[in-house]
C-alpha atoms as a PDB file:
ATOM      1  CA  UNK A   1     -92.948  46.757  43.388  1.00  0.00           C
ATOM      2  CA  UNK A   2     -95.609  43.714  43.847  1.00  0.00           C
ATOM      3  CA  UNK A   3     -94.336  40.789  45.097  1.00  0.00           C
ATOM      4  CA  UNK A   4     -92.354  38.678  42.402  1.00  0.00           C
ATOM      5  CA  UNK A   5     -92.641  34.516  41.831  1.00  0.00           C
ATOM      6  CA  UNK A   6     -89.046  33.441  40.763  1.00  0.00           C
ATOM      7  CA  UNK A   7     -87.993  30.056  39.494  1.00  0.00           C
ATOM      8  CA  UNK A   8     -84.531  29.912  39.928  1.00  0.00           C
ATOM      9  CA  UNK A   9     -82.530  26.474  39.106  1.00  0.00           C
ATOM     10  CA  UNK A  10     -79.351  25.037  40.256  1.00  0.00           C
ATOM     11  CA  UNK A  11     -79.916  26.156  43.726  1.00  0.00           C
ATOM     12  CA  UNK A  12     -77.690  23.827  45.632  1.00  0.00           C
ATOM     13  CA  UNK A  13     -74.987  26.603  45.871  1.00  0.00           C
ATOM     14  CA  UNK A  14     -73.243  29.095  44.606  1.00  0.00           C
ATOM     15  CA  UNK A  15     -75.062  32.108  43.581  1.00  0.00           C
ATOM     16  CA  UNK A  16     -78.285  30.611  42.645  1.00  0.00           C
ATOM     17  CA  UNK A  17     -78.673  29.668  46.523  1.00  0.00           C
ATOM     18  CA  UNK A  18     -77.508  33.366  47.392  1.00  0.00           C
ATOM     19  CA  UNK A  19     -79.815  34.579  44.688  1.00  0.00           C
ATOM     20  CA  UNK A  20     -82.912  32.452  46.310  1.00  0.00           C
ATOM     21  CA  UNK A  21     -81.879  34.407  49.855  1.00  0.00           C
ATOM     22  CA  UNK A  22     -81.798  38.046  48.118  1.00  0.00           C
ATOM     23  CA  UNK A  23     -85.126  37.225  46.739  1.00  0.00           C
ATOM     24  CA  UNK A  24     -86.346  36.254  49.999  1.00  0.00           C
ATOM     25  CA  UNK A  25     -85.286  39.036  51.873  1.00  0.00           C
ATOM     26  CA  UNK A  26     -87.590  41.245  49.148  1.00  0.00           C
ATOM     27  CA  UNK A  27     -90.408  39.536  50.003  1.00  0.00           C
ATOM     28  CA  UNK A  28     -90.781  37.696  46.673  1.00  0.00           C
ATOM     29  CA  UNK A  29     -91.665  33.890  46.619  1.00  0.00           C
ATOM     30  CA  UNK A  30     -89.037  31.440  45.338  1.00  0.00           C
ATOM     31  CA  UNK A  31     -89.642  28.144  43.331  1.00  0.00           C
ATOM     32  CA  UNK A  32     -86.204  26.935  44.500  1.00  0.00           C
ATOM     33  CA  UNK A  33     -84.815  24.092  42.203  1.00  0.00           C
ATOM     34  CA  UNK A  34     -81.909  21.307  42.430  1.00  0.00           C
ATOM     35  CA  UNK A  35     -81.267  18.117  40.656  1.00  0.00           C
ATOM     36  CA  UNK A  36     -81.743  16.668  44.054  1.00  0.00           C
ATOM     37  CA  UNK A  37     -84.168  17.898  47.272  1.00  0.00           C
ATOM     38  CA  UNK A  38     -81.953  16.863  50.183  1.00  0.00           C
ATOM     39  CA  UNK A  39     -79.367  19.212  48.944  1.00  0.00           C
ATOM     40  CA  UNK A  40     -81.598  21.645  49.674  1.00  0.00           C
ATOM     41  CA  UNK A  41     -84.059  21.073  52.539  1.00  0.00           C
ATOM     42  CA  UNK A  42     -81.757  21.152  55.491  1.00  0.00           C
ATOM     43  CA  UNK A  43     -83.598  23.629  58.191  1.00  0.00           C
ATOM     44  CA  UNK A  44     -82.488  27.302  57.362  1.00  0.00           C
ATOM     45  CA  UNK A  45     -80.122  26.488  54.233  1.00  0.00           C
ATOM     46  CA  UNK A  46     -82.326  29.265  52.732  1.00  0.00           C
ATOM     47  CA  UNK A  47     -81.557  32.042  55.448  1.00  0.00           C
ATOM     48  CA  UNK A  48     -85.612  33.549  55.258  1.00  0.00           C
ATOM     49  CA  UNK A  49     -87.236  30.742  54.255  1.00  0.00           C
ATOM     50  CA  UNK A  50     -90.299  29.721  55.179  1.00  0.00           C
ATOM     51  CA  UNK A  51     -93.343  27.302  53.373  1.00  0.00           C
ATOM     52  CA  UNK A  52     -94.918  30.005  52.691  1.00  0.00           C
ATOM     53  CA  UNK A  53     -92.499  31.980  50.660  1.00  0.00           C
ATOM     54  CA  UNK A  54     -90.271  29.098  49.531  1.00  0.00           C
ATOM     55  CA  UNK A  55     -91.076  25.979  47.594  1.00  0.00           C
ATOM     56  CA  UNK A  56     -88.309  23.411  46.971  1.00  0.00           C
ATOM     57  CA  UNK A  57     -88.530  21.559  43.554  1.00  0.00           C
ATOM     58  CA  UNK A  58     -86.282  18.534  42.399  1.00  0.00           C
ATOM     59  CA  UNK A  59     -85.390  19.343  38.906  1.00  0.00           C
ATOM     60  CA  UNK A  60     -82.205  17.667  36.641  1.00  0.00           C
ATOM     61  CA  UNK A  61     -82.196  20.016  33.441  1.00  0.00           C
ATOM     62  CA  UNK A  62     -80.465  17.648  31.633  1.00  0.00           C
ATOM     63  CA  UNK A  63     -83.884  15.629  32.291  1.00  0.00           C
ATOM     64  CA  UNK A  64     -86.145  14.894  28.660  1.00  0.00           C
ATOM     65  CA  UNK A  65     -87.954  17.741  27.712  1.00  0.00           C
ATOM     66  CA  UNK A  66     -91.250  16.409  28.240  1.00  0.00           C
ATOM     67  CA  UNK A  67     -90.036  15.718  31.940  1.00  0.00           C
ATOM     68  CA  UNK A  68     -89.136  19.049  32.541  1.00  0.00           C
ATOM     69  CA  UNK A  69     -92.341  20.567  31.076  1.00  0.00           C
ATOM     70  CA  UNK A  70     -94.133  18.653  33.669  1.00  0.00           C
ATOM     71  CA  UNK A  71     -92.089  19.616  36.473  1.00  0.00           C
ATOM     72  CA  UNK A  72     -92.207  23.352  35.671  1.00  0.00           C
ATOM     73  CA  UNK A  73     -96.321  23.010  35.008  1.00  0.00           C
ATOM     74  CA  UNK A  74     -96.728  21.522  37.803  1.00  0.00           C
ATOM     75  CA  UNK A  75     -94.392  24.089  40.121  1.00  0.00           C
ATOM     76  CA  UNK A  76     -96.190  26.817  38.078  1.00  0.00           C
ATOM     77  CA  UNK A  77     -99.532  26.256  40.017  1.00  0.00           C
ATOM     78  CA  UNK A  78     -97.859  26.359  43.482  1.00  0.00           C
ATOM     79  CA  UNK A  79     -97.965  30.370  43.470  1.00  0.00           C
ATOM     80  CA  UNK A  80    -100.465  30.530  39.982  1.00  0.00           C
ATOM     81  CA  UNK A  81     -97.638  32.393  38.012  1.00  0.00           C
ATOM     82  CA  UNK A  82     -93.518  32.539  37.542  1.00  0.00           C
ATOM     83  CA  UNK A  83     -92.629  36.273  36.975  1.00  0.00           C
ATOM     84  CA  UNK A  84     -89.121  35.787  37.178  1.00  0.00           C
ATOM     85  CA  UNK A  85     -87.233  32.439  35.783  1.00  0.00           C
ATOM     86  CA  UNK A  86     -83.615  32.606  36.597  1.00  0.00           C
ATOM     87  CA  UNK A  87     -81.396  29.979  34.477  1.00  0.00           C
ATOM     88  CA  UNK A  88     -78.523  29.247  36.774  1.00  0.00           C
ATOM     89  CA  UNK A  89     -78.150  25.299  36.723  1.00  0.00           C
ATOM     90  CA  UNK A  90     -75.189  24.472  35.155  1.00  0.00           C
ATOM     91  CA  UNK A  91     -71.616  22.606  35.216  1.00  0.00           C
ATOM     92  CA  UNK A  92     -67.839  23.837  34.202  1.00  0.00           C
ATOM     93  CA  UNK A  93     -66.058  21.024  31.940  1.00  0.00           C
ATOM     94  CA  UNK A  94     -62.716  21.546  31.881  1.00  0.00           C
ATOM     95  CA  UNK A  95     -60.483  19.293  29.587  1.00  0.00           C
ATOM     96  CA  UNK A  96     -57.750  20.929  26.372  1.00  0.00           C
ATOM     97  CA  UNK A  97     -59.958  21.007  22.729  1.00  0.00           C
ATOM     98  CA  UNK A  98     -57.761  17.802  21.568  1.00  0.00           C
ATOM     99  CA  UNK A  99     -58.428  15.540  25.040  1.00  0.00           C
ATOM    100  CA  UNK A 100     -62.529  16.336  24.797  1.00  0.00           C
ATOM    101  CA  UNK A 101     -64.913  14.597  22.360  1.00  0.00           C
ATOM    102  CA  UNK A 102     -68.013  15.660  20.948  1.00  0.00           C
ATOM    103  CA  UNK A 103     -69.549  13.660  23.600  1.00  0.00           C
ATOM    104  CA  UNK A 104     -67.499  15.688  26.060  1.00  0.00           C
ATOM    105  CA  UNK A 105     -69.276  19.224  24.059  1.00  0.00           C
ATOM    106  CA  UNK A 106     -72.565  17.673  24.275  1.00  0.00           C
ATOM    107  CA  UNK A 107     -72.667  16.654  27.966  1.00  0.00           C
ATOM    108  CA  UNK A 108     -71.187  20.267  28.933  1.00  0.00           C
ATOM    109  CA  UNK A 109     -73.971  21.481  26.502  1.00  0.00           C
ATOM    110  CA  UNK A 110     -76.822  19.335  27.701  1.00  0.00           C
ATOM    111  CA  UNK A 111     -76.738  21.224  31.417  1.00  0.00           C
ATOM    112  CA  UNK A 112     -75.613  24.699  30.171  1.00  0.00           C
ATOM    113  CA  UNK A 113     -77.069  25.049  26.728  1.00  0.00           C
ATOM    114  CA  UNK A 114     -80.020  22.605  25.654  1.00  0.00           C
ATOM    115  CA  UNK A 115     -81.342  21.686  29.340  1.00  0.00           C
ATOM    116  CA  UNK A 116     -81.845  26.311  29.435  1.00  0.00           C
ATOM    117  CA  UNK A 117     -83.605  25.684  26.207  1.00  0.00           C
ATOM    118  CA  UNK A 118     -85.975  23.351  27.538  1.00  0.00           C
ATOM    119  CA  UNK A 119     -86.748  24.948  30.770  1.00  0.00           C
ATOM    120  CA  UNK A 120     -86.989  28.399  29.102  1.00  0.00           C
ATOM    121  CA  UNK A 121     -89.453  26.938  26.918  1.00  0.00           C
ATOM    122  CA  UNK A 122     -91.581  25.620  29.744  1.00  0.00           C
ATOM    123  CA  UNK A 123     -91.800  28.539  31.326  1.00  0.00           C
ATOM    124  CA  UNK A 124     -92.601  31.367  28.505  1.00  0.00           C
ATOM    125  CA  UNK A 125     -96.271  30.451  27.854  1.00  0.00           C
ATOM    126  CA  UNK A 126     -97.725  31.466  30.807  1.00  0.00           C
ATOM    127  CA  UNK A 127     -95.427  34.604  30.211  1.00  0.00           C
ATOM    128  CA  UNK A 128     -96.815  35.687  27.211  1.00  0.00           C
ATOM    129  CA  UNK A 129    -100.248  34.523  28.168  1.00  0.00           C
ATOM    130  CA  UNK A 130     -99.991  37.227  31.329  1.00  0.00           C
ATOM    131  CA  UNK A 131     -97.515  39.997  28.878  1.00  0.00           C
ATOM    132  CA  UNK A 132     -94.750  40.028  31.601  1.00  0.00           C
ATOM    133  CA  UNK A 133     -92.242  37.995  32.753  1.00  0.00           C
ATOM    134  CA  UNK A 134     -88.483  38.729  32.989  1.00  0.00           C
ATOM    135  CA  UNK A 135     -85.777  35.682  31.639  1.00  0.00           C
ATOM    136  CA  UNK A 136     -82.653  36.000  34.046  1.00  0.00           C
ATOM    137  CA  UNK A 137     -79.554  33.843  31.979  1.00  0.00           C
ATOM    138  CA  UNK A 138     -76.584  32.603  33.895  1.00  0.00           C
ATOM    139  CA  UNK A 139     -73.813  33.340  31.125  1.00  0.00           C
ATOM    140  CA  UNK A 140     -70.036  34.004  32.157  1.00  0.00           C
ATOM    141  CA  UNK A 141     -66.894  36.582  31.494  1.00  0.00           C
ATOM    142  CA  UNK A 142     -65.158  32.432  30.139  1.00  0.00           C
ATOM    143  CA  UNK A 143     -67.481  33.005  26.774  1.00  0.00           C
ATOM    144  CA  UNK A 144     -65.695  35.826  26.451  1.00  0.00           C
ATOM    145  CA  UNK A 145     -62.132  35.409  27.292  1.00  0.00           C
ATOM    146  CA  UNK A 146     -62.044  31.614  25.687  1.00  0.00           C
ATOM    147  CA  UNK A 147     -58.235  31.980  25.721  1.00  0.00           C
ATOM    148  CA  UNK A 148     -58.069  30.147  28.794  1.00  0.00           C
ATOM    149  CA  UNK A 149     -56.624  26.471  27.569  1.00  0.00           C
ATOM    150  CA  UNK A 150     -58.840  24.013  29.119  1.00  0.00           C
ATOM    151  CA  UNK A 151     -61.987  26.119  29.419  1.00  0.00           C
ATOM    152  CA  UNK A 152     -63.299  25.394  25.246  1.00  0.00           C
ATOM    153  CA  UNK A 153     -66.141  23.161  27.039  1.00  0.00           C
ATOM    154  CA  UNK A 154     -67.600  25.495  29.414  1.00  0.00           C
ATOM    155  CA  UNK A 155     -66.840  28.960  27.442  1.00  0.00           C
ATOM    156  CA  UNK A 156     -68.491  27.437  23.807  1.00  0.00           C
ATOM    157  CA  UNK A 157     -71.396  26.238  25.713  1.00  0.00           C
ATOM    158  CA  UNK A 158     -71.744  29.997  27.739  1.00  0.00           C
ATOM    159  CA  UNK A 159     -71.108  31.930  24.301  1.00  0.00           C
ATOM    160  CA  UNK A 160     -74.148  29.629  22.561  1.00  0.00           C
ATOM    161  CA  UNK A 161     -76.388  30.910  25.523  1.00  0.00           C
ATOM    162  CA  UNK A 162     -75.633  34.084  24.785  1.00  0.00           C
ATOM    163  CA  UNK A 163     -76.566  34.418  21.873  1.00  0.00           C
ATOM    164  CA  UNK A 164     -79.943  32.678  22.171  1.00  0.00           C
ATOM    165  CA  UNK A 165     -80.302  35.056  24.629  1.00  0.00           C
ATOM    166  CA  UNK A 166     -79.912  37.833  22.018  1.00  0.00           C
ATOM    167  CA  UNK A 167     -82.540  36.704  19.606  1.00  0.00           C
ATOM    168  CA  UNK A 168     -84.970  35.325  21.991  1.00  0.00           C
ATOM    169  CA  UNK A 169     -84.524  38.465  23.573  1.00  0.00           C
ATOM    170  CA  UNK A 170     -85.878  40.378  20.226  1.00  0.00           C
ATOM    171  CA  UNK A 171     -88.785  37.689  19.732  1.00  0.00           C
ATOM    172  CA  UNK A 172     -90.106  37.902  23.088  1.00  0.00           C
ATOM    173  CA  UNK A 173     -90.131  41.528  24.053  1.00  0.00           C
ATOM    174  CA  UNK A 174     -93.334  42.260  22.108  1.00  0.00           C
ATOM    175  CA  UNK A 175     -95.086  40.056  24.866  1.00  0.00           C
ATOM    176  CA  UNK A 176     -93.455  42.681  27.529  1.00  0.00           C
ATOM    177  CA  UNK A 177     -90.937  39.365  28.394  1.00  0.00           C
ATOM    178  CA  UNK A 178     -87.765  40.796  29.058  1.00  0.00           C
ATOM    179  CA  UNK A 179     -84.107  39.233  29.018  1.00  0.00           C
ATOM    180  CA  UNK A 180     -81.081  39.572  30.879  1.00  0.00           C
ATOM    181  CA  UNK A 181     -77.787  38.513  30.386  1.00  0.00           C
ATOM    182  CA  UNK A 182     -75.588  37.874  33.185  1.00  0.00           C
ATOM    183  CA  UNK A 183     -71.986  37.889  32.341  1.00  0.00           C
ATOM    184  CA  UNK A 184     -70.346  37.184  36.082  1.00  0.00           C
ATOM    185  CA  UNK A 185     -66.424  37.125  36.687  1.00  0.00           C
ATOM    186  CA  UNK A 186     -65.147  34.146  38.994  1.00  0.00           C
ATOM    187  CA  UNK A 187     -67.009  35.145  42.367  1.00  0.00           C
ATOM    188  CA  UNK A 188     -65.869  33.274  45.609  1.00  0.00           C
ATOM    189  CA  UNK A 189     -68.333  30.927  46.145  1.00  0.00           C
ATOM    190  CA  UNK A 190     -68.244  27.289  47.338  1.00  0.00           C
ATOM    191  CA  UNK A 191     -67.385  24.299  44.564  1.00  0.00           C
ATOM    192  CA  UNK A 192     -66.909  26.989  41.967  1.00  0.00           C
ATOM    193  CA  UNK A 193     -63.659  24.713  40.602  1.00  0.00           C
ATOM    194  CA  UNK A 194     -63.663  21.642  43.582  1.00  0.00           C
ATOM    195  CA  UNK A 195     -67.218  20.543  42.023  1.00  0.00           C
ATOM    196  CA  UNK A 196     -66.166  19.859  38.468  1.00  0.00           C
ATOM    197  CA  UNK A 197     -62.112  19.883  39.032  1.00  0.00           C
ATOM    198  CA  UNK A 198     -59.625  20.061  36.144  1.00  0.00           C
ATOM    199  CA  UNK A 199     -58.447  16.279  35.186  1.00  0.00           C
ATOM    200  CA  UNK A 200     -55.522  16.634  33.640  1.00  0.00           C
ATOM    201  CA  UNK A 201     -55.809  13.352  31.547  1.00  0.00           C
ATOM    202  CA  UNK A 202     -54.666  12.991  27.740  1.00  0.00           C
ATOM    203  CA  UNK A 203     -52.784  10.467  25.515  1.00  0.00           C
ATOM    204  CA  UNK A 204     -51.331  13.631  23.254  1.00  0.00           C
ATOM    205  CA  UNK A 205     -48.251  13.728  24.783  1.00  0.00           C
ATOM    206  CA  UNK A 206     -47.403  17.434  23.098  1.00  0.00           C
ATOM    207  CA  UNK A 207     -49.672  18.534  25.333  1.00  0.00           C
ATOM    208  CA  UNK A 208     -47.830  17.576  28.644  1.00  0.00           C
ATOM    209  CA  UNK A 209     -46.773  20.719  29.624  1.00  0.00           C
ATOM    210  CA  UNK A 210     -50.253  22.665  28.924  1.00  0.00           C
ATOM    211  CA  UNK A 211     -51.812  20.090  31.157  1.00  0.00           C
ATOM    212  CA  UNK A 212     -49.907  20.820  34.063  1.00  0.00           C
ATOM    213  CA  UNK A 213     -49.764  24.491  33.930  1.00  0.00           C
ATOM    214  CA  UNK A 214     -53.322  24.555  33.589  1.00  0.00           C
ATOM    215  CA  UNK A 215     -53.988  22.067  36.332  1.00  0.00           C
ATOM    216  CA  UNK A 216     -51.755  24.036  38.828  1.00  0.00           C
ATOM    217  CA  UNK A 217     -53.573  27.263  37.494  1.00  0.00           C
ATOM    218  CA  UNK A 218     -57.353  25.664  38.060  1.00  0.00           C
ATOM    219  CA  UNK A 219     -55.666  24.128  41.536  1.00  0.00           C
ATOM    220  CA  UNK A 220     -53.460  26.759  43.064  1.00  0.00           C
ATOM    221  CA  UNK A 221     -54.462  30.332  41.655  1.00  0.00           C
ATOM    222  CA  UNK A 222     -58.149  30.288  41.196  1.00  0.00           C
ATOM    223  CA  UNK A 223     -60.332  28.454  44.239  1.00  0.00           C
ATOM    224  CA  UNK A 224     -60.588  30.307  46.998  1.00  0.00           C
ATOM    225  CA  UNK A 225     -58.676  33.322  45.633  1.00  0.00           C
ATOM    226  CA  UNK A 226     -61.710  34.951  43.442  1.00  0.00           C
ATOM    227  CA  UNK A 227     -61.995  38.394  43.716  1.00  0.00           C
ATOM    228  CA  UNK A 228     -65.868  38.743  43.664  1.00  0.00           C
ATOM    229  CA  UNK A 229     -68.184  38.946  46.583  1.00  0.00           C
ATOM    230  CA  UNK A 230     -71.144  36.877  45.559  1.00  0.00           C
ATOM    231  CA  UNK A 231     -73.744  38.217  48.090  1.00  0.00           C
ATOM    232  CA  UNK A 232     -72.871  41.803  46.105  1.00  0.00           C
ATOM    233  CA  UNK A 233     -73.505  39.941  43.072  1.00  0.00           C
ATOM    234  CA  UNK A 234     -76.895  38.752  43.797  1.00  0.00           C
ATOM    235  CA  UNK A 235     -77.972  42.230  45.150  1.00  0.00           C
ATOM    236  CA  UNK A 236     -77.122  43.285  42.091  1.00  0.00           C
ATOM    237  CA  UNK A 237     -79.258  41.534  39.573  1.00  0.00           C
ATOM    238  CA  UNK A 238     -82.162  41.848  42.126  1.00  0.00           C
ATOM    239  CA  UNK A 239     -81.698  45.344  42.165  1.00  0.00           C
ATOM    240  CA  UNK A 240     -82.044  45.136  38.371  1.00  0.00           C
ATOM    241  CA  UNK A 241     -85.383  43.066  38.265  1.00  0.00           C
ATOM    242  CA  UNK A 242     -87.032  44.312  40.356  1.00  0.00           C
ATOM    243  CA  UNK A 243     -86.109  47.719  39.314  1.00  0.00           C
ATOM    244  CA  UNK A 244     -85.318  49.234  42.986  1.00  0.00           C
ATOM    245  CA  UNK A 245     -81.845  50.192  45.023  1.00  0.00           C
ATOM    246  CA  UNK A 246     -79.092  50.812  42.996  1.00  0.00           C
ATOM    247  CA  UNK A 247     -80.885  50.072  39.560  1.00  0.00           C
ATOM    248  CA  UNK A 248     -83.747  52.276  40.426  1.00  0.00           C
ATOM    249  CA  UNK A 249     -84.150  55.101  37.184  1.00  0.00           C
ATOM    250  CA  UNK A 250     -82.222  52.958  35.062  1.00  0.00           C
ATOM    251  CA  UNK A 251     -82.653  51.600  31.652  1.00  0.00           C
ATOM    252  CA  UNK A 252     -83.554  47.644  31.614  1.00  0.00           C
ATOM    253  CA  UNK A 253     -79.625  46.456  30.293  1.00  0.00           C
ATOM    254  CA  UNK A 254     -79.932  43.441  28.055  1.00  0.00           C
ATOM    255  CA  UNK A 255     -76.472  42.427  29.366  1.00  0.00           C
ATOM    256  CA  UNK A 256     -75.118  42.505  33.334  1.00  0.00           C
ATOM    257  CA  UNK A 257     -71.356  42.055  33.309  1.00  0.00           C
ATOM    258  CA  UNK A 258     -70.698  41.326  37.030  1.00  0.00           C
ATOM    259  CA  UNK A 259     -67.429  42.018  38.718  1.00  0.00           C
ATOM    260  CA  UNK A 260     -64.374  44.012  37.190  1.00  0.00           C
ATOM    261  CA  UNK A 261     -62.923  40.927  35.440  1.00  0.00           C
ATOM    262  CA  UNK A 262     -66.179  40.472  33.165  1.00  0.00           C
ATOM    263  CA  UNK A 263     -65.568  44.016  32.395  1.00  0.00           C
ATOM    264  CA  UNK A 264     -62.388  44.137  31.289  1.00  0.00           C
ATOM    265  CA  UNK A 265     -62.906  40.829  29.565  1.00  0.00           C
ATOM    266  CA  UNK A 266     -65.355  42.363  27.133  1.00  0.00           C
ATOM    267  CA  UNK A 267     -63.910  45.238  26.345  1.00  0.00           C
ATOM    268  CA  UNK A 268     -60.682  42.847  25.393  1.00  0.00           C
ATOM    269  CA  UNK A 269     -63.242  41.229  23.737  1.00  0.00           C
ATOM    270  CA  UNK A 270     -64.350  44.425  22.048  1.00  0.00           C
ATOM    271  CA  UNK A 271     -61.406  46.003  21.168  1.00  0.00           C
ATOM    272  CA  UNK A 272     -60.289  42.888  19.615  1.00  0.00           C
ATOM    273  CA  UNK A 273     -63.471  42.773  17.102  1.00  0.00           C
ATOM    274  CA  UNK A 274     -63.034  46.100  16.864  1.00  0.00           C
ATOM    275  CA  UNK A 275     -59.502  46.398  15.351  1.00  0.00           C
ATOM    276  CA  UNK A 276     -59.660  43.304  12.845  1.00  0.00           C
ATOM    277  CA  UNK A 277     -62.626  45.051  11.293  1.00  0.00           C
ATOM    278  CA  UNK A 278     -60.716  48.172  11.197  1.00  0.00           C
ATOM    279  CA  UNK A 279     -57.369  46.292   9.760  1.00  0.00           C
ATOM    280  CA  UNK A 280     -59.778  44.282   7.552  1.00  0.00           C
ATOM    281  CA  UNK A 281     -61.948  46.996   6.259  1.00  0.00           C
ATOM    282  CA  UNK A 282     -60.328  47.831   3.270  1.00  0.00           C
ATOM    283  CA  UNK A 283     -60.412  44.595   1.450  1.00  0.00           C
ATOM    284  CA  UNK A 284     -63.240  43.071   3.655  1.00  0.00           C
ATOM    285  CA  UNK A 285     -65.494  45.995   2.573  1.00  0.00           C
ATOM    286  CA  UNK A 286     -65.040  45.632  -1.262  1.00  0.00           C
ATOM    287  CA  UNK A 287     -66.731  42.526  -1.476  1.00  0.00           C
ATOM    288  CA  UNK A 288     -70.138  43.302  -2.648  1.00  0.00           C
ATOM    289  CA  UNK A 289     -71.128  42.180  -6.540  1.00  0.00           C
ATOM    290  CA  UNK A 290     -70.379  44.391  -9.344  1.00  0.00           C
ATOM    291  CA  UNK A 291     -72.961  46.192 -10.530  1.00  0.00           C
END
């Protein structure tokens, strides 16, 4: 395969920096992004890099649209084209439905929901213009397994990305732009709960005991004890776009569940959906108008 341009945000850590590494290796150039450069211009924090294959670009999705635009224009002409735009920035609210506010929903949505939007959107003409261009989205197993008390922020905001993944996925493949969903399970990177940690603050004293099984949950059983190996992960969904190692012969997948928790969380998921139709059916299913 030619060499690939990727813009891929939210590359402080985690595996959007892993993902910028994998790329490299390839011998693809990376617009590298992060709300803030000197998170990410430390001598060989990209293990690869060089200033020839790697340009680092300070961009805040939760920044105005217009501002963003700009930004993406403007990082667009570095390497004359983005083949590859990988929507990674994000954050991981954590507070129980009743503690959070709709402020609380639209700040979690504003970095994982409306700040994709208006990066996506930056991005696509100059993918249509050319007919090819792949859209990479960041989702998570949380969207579906929302179960989890505490996680209603994060998981709503993932499960809304989704699905405007789904139906810009159907608008823009006539313009050869492709989409792919990335569904990861918790993957044992750096920050993945430390970053945005689990406050277990609330005036509804009913909720008392929720709040501290969660918080000793979020504290004690998930960082550091994730199952997934994140450099597998980002070999993974380069294999995929770029069509080559393991994903060489096979189909383009519209969704990537990553790890064995994602899987098993959807087919919960699944099999859930699946038997309330089938309990429902018989009334649900008589519902049409007489005729």
């Amino acid at each position: 395969m030619a060499r690939l341009v990727w813009l891929v945000t939210g590359t402080s850590s985690g595996l959007g920096r892993r993902l910028v590494v994998s790329a490299l290796k390839r011998g693809d150039h990376v617009i590298a992004t992060a709300r803030s450069l000197s998170t990410i211009s430390e001598p060989d924090f990209f293990t690869g890099a060089t200033p020839e294959n790697l340009t680092p670009v300070e961009l805040d999705v939760t920044w105005p649209e217009e501002t963003i635009r700009t930004t993406i224009i403007a990082a667009t002409q570095v390497y004359g084209r983005i083949d590859v735009l990988v929507n990674n920035a994000g954050s991981a609210l954590k507070k129980l439905v009743e503690d959070a506010t709709a402020e609380d929903f639209r700040t979690q949505f504003d970095s994982n929901f409306f700040g994709v939007i208006n990066v996506t959107n930056a991005v696509l003409p100059q993918m249509r213009e050319r007919r090819e261009g792949t859209v990479v989205m960041i989702a998570s197993r949380s969207s579906w397994v929302p179960e989890v008390p505490g996680t209603a922020l994060y998981a709503s905001s993932k499960a809304a990305l989704r699905v405007y993944s789904e139906t810009l996925s159907v608008e823009v493949s006539p313009f050869n732009v492709r989409t792919l969903i990335v569904e990861p399970s918790a993957f044992r990177t750096e920050g993945i709960v430390s970053a945005f940690p689990y406050q277990p603050t609330g005036t509804i004293s009913d909720y008392n005991s929720v709040r501290e099984r969660i918080y000793k949950y979020f504290t004690e059983q998930v960082e550091g004890k994730q199952r997934g190996d994140p450099e597998k992960a980002v070999e993974l969904i380069v294999d995929v776009v770029r069509g080559e190692g393991c994903a060489a012969g096979r189909p383009w997948p519209l969704y990537l569940p990553l790890g064995v928790d994602a899987i098993l969380g959807i087919r919960q998921k699944c099999e859930m959906m699946t038997k309330a139709a089938d309990d429902w059916s018989e009334l649900s299913g008589k519902l049409d108008l007489d005729v």
